[in-house]
Protein backbone atom coordinates (compact mmCIF):
# COMPACT_ATOMS: atom_id res chain seq x y z
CA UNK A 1 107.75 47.31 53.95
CA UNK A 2 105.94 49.21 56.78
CA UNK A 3 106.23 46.54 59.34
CA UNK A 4 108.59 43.32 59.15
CA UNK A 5 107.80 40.79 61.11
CA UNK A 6 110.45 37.89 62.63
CA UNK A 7 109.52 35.01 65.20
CA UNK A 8 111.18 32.90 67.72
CA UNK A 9 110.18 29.85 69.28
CA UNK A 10 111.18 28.12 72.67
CA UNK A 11 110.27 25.02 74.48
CA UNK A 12 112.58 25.62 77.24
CA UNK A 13 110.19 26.21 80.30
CA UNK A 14 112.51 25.47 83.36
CA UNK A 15 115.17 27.12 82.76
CA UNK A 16 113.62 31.40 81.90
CA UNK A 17 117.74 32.26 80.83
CA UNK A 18 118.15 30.31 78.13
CA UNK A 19 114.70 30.44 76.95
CA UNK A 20 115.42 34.63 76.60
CA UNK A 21 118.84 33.21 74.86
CA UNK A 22 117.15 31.38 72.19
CA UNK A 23 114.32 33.50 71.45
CA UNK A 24 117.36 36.96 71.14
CA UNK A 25 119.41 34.78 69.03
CA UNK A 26 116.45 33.98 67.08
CA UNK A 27 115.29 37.32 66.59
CA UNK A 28 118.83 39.31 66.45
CA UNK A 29 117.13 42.43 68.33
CA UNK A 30 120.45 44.33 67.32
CA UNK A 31 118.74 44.69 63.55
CA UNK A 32 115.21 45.80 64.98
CA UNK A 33 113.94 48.96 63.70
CA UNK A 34 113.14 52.24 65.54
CA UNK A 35 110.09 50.79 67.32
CA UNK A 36 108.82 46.92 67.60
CA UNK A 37 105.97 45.35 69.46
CA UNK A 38 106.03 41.60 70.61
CA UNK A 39 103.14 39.06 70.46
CA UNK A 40 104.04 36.12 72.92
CA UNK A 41 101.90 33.00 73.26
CA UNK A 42 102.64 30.07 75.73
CA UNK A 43 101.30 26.92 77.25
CA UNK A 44 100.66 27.21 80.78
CA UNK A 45 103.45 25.52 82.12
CA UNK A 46 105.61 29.01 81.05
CA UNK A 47 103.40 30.87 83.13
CA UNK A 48 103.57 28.76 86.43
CA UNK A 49 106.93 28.61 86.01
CA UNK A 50 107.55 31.92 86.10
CA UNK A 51 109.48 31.63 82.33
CA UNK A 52 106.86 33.43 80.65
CA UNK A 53 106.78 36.51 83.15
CA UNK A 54 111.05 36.65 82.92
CA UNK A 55 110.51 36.41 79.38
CA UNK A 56 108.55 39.14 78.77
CA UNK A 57 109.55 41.29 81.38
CA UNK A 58 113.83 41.28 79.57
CA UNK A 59 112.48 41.43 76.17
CA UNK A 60 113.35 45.04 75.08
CA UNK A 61 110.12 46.00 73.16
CA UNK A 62 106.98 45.59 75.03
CA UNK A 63 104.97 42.15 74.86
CA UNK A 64 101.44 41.59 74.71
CA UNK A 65 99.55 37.89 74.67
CA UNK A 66 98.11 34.78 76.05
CA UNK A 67 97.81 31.80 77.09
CA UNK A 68 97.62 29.28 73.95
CA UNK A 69 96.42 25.46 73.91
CA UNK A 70 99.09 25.03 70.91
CA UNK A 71 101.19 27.38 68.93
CA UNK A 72 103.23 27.57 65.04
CA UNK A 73 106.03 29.28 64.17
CA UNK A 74 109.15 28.72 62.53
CA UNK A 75 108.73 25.60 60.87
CA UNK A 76 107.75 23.63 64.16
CA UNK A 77 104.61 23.17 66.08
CA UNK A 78 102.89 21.56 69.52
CA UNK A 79 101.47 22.26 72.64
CA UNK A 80 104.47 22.69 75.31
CA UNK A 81 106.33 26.01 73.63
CA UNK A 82 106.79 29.50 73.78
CA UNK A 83 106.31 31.57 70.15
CA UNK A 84 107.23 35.40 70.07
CA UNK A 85 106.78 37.22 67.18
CA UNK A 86 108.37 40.55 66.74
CA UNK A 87 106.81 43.44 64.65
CA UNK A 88 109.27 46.00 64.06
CA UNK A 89 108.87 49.25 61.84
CA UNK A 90 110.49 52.70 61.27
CA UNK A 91 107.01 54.45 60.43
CA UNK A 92 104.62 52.43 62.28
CA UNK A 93 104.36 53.15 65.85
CA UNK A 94 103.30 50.55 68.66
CA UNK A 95 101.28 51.67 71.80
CA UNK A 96 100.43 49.11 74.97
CA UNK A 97 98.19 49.24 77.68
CA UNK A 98 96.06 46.53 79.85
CA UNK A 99 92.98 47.11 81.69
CA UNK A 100 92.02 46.43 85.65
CA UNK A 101 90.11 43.83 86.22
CA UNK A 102 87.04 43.67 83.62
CA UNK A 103 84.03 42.71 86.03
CA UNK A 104 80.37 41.99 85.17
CA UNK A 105 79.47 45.94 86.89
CA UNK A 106 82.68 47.66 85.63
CA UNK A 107 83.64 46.49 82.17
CA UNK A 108 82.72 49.09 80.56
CA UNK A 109 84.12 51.83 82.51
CA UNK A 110 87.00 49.58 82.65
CA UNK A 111 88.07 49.36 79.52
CA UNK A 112 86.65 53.19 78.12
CA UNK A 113 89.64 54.51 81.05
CA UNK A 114 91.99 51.98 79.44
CA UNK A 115 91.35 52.98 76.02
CA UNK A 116 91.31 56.59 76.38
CA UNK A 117 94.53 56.69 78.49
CA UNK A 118 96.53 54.66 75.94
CA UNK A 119 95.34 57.17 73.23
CA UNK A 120 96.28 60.03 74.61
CA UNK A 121 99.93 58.12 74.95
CA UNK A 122 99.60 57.37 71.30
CA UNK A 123 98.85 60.96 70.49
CA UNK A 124 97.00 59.79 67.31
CA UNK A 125 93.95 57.76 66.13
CA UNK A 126 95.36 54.01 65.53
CA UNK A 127 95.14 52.53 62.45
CA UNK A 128 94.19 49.28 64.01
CA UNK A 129 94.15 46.81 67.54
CA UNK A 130 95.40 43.81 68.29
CA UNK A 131 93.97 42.59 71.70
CA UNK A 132 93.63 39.66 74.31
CA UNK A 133 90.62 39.33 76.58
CA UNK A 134 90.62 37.21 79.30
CA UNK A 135 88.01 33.73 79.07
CA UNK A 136 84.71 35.67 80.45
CA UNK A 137 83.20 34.74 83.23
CA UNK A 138 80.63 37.17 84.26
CA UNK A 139 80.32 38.84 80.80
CA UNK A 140 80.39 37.19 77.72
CA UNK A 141 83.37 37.87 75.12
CA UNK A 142 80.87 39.82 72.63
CA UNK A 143 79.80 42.22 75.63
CA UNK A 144 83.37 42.81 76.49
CA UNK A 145 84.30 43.42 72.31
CA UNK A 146 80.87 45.71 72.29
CA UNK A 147 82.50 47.80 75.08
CA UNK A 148 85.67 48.46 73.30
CA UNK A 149 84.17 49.15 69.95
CA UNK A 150 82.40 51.77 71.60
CA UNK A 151 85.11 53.37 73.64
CA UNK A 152 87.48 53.15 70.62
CA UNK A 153 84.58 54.57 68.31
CA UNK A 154 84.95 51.47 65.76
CA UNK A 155 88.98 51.32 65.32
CA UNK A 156 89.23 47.45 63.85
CA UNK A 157 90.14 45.44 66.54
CA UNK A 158 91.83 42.08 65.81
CA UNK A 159 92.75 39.47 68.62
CA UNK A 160 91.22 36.66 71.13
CA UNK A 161 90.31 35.52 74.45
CA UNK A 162 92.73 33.65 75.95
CA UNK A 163 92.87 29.71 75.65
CA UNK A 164 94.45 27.41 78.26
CA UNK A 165 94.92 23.47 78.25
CA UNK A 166 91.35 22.29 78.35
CA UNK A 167 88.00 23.13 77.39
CA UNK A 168 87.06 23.83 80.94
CA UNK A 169 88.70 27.63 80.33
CA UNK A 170 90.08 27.22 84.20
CA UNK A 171 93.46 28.23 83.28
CA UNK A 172 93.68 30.66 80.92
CA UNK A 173 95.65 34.21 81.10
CA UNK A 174 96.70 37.18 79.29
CA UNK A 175 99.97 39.17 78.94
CA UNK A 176 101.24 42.98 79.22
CA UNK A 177 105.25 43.04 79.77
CA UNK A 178 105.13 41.01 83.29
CA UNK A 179 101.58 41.63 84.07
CA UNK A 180 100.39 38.06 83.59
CA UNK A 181 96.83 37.09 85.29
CA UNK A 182 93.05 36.11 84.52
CA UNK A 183 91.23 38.90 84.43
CA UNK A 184 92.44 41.52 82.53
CA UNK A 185 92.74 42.40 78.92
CA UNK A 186 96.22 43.85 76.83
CA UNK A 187 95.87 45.53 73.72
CA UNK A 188 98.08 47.32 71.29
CA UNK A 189 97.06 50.74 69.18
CA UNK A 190 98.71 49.94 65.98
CA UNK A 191 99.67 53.59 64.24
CA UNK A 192 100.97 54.98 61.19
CA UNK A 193 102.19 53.78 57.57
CA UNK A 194 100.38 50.36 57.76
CA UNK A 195 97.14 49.13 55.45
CA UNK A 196 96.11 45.41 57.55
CA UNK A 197 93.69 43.05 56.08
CA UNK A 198 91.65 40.78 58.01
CA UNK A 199 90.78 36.97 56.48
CA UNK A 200 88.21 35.18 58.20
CA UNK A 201 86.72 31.64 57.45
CA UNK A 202 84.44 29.74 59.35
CA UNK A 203 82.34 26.58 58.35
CA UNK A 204 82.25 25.64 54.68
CA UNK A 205 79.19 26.19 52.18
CA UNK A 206 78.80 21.94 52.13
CA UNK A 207 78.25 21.98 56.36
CA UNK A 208 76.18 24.53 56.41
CA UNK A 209 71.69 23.80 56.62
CA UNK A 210 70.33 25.09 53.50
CA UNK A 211 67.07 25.41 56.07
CA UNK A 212 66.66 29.07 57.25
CA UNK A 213 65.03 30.40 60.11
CA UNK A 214 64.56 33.94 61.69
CA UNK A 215 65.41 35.89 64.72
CA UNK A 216 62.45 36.86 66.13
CA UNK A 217 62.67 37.84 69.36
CA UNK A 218 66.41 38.27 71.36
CA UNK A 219 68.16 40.31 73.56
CA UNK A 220 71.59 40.62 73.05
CA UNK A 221 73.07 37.43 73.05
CA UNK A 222 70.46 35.52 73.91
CA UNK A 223 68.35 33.95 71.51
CA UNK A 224 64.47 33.91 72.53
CA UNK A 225 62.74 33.15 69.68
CA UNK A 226 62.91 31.54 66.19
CA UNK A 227 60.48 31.93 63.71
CA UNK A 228 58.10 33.19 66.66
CA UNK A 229 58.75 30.02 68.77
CA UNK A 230 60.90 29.26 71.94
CA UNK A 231 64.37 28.94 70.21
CA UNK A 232 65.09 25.74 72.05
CA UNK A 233 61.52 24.42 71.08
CA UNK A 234 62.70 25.74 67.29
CA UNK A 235 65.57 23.20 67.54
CA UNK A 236 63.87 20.35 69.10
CA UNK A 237 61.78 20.27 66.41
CA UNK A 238 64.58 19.49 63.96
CA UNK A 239 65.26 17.02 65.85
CA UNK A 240 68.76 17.32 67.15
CA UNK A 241 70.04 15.66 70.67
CA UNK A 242 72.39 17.01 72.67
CA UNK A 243 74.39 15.09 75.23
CA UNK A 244 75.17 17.47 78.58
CA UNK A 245 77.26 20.51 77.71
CA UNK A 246 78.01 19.46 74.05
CA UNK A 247 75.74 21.98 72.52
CA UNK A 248 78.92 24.13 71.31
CA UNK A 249 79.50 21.74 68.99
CA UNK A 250 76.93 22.49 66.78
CA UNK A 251 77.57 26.06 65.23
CA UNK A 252 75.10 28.63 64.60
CA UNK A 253 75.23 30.42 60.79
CA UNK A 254 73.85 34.29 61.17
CA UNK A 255 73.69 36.34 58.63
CA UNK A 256 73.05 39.65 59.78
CA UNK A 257 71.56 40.84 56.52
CA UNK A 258 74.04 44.14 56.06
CA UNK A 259 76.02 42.64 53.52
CA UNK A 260 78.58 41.14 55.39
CA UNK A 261 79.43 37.68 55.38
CA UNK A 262 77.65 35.09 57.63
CA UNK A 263 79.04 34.23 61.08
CA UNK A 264 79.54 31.24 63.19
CA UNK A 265 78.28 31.44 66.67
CA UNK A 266 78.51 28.73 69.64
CA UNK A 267 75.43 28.34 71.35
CA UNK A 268 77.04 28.86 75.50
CA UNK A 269 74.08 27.09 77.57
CA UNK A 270 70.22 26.32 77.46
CA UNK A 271 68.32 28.89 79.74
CA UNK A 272 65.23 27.83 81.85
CA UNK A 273 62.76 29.75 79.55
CA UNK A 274 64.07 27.57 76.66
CA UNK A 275 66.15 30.61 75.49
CA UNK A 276 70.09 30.24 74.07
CA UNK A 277 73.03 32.11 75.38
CA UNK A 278 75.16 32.46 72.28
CA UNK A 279 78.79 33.92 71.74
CA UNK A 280 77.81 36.90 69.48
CA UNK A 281 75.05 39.14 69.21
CA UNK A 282 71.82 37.58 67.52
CA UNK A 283 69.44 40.27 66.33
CA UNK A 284 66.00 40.49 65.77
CA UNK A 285 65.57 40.36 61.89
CA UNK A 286 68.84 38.41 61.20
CA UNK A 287 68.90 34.57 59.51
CA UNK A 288 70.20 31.27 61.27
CA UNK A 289 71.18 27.81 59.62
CA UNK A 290 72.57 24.83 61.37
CA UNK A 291 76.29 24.18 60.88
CA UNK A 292 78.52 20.51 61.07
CA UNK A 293 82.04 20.70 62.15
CA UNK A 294 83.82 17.75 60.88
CA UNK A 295 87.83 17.51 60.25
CA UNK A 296 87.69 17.82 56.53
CA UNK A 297 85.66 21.16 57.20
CA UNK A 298 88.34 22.50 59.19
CA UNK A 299 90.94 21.80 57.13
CA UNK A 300 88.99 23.32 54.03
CA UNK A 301 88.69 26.27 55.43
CA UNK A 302 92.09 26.63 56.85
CA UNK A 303 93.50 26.04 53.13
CA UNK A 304 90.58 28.72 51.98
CA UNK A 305 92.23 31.27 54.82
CA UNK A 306 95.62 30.62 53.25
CA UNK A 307 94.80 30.82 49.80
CA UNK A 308 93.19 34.41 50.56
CA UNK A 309 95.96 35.63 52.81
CA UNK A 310 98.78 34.29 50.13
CA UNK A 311 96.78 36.34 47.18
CA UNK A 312 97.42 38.99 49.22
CA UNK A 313 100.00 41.99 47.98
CA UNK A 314 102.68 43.83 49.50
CA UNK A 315 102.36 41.95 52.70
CA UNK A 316 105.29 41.20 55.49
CA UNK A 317 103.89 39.28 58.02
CA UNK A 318 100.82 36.95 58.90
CA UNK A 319 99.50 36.17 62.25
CA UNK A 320 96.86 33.84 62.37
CA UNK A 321 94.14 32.53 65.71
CA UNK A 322 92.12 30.00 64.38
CA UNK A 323 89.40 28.56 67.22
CA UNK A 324 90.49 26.11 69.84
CA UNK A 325 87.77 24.13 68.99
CA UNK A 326 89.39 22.93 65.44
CA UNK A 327 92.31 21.78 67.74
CA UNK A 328 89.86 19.68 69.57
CA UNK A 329 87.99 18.27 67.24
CA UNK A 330 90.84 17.37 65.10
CA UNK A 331 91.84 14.59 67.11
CA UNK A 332 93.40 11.89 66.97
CA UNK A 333 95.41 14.17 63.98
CA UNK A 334 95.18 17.54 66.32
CA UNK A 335 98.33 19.19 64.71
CA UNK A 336 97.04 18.54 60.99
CA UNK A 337 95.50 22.36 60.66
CA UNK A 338 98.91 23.51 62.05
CA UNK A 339 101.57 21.23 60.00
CA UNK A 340 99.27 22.09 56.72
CA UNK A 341 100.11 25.71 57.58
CA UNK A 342 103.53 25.36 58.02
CA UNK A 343 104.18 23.65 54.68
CA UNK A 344 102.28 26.56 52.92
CA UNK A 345 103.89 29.57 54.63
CA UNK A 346 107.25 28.25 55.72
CA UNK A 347 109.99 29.65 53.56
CA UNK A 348 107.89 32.22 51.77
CA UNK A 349 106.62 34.65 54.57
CA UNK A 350 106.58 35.32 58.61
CA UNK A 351 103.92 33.91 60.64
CA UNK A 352 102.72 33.03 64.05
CA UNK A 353 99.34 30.76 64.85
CA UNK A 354 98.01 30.30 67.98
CA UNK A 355 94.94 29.19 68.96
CA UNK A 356 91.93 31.37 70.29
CA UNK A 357 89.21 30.90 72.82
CA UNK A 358 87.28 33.29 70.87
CA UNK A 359 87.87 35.04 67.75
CA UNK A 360 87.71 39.18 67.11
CA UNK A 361 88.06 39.83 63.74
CA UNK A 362 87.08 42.41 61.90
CA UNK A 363 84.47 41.82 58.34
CA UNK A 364 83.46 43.91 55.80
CA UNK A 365 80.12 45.62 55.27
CA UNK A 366 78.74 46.48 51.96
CA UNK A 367 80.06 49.87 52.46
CA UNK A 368 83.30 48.51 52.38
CA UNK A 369 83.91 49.36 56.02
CA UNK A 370 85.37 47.62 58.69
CA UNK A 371 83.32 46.16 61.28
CA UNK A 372 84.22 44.59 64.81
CA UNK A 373 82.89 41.01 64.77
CA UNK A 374 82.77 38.40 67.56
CA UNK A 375 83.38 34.22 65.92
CA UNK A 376 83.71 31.02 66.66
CA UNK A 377 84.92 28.48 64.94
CA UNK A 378 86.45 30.04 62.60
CA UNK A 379 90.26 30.32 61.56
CA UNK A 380 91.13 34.51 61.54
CA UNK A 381 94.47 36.13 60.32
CA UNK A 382 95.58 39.67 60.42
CA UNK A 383 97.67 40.71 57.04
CA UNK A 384 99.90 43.43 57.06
């Protein structure tokens, strides 16, 4: 196999020397191969304690990550843990980088310099991306993946915006070695003898409105217009209440019309003019239905994600970012969508879950191509 993948987990936050012992003894770094990459997520407590930083900074292959509200690996899930996993190949070759601070004027400059200078240390065009983008602030999370799909000129990029502890996105970080902080992004250029598939599932056929509606007038993420009225005014008239700030729970179904499949999209805030600010692009000309989030929902599409990943062939290694959301809105049961995963996948192949403040994931076009793709809700694996 191209890449083989091995985890480790620790909940040892206090103590940063024998959390590195128990993650080396778990992965046996003697037995790596010629060249390994790390993917490290953590509850916050790791980071303010300064394990997380240690941690990364003694590991011998670079680390990239984030802050996660939960993690799975190894047979054992929760909230107050540590999960590495190690991807370690003879022909596949790993290249790191992190950007500067990504600010509303300077994103894109930002991370073009980033990308370019991590290139030219890779020396070749990368197969593939995995990436962690800090929780926006000033820019929204499809802005920031529209920037690097240009700057990379369309390399598949798979990965997330960092999650913390709450929904309130106060506390959330990404990781590079022992560069830890809010505001930056970390991504990997994956190179060489690797093939990676991409699996991503978002609300179920049964949740979703059969009642369709047009784009008509947008700009970027915000939504003007449906069906050539105020888009708030559109959903008013269906007749759907929102209590303050609880808009994201309602997904938004677009279908872009290019052949790939639809895509779940939060809808961020309500703007004066009775426009939507929503988490992925919403073009003129594309189709929107009203989705329901419910538990059963997001365990039916977990098992649908598994069932595609596990039909899979030739594969070593799954990591998997399903939405933060599906951890909230699981409760009282919140570690259901992780335990179900752990009795499929333990015993019969690697894999890591954490989850995501915002999904990148790569879908296919009718061409058969790759293309960058901005979700929420959803659950998204990478396959290789």
């Amino acid at each position: 196999m191209a890449i083989v993948l091995r985890t480790a987990v620790t909940e040892e936050v206090d103590e940063p020397d024998l959390a590195l012992k128990e993650l080396l003894e778990q992965l046996d770094v003697s037995t790596l191969k010629t060249n390994s990459l790390g993917i490290l997520y953590c509850h916050i407590d790791f980071i303010e304690s300064g394990a997380a930083e240690y941690i990364a900074r003694m590991l011998p292959f670079d680390v990239i990550g984030m802050s996660s509200m939960a993690s799975a690996s190894r047979a054992t899930e929760g909230l107050y843990r540590l999960t590495v996993a190690v991807l370690t190949s003879d022909d596949v070759r790993f290249t790191t980088c992190s950007t500067l601070p990504l600010t509303a004027t300077g994103y894109q400059q930002t991370i073009t310099t980033s990308w370019q200078e991590a290139l030219g240390r890779a020396g070749a065009t990368p197969r593939f991306v995995i990436g962690f983008l800090p929780f926006p602030r000033d820019v929204s999370g499809q802005d920031l993946l529209t920037a690097f799909d240009e700057a990379s000129g369309h390399i598949p990029l798979w990965g997330s915006i960092a999650s913390g502890t709450d929904m309130t996105y106060s506390d959330c970080y990404t990781i590079h070695n022992d560069v830890i902080g809010k505001t930056g992004a970390a991504f990997a250029l994956i190179e060489g003898n690797v093939e990676p598939d991409f699996v991503v599932t978002s609300i179920p056929e049964r949740n979703i409105s059969e009642r369709k509606a047009m784009v008509t007038k947008s700009h970027g993420c915000i939504l003007n217009e449906i069906n050539d009225m105020p888009a708030l005014d559109y959903i008013d008239q269906l007749g759907i209440i929102f209590n303050r700030g609880d808009q994201t729970t309602v997904p938004l179904i677009v279908d872009y019309r290019d052949g790939s499949q639809p895509v779940a999209l939060g809808m961020y805030a309500f703007l004066e003019d009775r426009s939507i600010l929503c988490g992925g692009l919403m073009p003129e000309g594309a189709l929107l239905s009203l989705g329901e989030i419910d538990s059963q929902g997001i365990l039916e599409t977990m098992r649908l994600s598994l069932d595609k990943l596990c039909s899979l062939t030739d594969k070593s290694g799954f990591l998997m970012l399903p939405c933060v959301t599906r951890f909230v809105m699981l409760a009282p049961r919140q570690e259901d969508e992780m335990l179900e995963t752990i009795e499929r996948l333990e015993g019969v192949i690697p894999y890591q879950l954490g989850y995501s403040g915002g999904e990148f994931c790569p879908v296919k076009a009718e061409n058969g191509v790759w293309r960058n793709q901005f979700h929420n809700y959803t659950f998204t694996a990478c396959a290789f």
